[in-house]
Protein backbone atom coordinates (compact mmCIF):
# COMPACT_ATOMS: atom_id res chain seq x y z
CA UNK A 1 135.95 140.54 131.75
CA UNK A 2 134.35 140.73 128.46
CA UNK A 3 135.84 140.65 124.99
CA UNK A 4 134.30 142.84 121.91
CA UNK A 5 134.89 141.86 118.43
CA UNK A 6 134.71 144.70 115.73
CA UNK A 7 131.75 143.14 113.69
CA UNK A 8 133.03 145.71 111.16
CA UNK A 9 135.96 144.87 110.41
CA UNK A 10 135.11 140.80 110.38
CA UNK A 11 132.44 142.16 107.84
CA UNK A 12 134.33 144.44 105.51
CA UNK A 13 137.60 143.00 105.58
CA UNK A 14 137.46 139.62 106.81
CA UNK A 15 134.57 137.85 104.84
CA UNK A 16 135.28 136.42 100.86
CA UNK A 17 133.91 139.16 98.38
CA UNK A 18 131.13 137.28 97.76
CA UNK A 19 129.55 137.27 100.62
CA UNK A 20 130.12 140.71 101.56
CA UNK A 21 128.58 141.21 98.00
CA UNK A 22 126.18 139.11 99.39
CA UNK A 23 125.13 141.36 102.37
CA UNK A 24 125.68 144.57 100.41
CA UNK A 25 123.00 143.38 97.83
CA UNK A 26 120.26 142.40 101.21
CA UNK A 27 121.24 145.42 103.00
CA UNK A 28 122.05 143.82 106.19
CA UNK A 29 125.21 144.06 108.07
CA UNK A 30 124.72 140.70 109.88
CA UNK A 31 123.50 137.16 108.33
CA UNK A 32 120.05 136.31 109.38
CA UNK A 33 118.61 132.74 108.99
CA UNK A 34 116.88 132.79 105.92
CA UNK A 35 119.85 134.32 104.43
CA UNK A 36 122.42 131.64 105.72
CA UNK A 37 119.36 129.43 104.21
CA UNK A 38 119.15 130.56 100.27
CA UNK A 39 123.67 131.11 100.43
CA UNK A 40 124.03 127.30 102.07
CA UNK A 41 121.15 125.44 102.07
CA UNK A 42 123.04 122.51 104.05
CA UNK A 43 125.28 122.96 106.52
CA UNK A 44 127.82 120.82 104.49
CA UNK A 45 127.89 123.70 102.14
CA UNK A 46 128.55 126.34 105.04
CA UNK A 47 131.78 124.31 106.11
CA UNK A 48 132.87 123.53 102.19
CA UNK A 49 133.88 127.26 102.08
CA UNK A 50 136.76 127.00 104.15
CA UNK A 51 138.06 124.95 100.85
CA UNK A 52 137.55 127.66 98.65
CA UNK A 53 137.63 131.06 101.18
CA UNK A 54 139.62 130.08 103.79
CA UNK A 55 138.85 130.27 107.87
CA UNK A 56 135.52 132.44 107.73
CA UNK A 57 133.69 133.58 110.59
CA UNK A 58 130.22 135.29 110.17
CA UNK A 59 128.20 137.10 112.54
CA UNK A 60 124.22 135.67 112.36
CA UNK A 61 121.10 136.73 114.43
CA UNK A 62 119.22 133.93 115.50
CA UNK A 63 115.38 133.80 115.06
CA UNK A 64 113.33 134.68 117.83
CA UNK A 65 112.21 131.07 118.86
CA UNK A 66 111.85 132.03 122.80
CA UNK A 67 110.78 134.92 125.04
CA UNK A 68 114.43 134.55 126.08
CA UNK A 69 116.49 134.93 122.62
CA UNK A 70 113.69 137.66 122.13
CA UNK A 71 114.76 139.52 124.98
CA UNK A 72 118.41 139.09 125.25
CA UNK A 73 118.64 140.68 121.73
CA UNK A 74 122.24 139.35 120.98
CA UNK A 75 124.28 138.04 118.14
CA UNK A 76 125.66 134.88 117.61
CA UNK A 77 129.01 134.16 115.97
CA UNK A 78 130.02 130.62 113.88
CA UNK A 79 133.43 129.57 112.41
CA UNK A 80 132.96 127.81 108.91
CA UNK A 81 133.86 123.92 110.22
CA UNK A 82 132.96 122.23 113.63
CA UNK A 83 137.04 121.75 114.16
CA UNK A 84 137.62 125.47 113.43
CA UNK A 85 137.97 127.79 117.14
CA UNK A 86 136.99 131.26 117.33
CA UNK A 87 139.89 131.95 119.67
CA UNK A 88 142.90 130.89 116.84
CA UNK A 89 140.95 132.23 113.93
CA UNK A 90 140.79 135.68 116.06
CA UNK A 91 144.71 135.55 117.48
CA UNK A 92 145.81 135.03 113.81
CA UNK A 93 143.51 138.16 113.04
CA UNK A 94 144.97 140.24 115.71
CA UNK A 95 148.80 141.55 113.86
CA UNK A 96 147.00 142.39 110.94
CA UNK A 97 143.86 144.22 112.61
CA UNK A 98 145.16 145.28 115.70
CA UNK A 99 141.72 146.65 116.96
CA UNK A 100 139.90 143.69 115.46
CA UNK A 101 138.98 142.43 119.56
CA UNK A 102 139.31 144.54 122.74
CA UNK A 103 138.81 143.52 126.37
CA UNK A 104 136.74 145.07 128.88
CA UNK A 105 137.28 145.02 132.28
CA UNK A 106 134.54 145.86 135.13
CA UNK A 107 136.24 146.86 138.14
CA UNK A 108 134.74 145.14 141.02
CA UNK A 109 133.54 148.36 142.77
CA UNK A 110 131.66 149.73 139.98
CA UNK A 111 129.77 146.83 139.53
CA UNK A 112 127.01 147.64 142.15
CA UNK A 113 126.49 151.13 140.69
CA UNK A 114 126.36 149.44 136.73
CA UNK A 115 123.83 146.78 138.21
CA UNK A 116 121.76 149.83 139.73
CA UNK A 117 121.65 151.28 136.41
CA UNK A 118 120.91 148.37 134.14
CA UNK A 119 117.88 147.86 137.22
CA UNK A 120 117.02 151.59 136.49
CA UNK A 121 116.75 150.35 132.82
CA UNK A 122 114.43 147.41 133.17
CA UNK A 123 117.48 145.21 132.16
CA UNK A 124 116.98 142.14 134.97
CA UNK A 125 116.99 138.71 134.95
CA UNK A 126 112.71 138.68 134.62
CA UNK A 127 113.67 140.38 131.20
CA UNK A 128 116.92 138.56 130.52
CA UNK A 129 115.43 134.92 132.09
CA UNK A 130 111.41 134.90 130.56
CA UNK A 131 109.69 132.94 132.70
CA UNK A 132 109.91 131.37 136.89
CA UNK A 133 113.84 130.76 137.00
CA UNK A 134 114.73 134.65 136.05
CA UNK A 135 111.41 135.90 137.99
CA UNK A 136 112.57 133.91 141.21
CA UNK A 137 116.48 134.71 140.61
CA UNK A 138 115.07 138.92 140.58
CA UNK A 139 112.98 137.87 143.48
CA UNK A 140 116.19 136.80 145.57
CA UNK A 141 118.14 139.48 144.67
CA UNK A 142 115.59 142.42 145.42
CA UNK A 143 114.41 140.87 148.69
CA UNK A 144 117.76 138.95 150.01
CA UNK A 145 120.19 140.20 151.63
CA UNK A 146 122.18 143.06 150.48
């Protein structure tokens, strides 16, 4: 099971208006880190906004420290206090912006054929896992057992 939020929606409707002037005026639909860096340079100032804005949360993509974050390409999601949960802030979300998260279900039967194709697509764990531990889980995969 996997569950999709509508970066969108968090983005255009969610966020205070001055951070979504914020993002209109960098023309980027996501924070990046030295954007998060110039808005809050402390993290202290990142969590102060819940004073003034509210529960925020705000989609970032994280610098490309590793092979691994390099590869995995993803996007990572933070709530504006360390007390603050995705989950609630999301739930409360939900009756206003009814399409705001969806979950996806994989039946089990069509897994097989979606791992062929993601294989087919060079999408594996020595992509996914950089290094011996995702070269060795591929390794036991291809060759074990089927």
């Amino acid at each position: 099971m996997i569950w999709c939020v509508d970066v969108t929606v968090v983005r255009n409707e969610l966020l205070s208006e001055r951070m979504r002037a914020q993002l209109h005026d960098e023309n980027a639909w996501i924070y990046n880190v030295p954007m998060l860096d110039r808005t809050f340079p402390a993290l202290k100032d990142f969590d102060a906004t819940a004073e003034t804005d509210g529960d925020m949360m705000i989609f970032l993509e994280p610098p490309s420290i590793d092979a691994r974050i390099h590869n995995q390409y993803g996007v990572l999601s933070v709530m504006n206090g360390p007390s603050k949960s995705h989950d609630t802030y999301l739930r409360a979300q939900v009756p206003t912006y009814p399409g705001l998260v969806c979950r996806v279900i994989v039946h089990r039967d069509a897994k097989a054929e979606i791992r062929d194709m993601l294989d087919q697509n060079n999408i594996t764990e020595r992509m996914l896992f950089p290094g011996l531990p995702g070269l060795c889980d591929w390794l036991c995969r291809y060759y074990g057992p089927s």
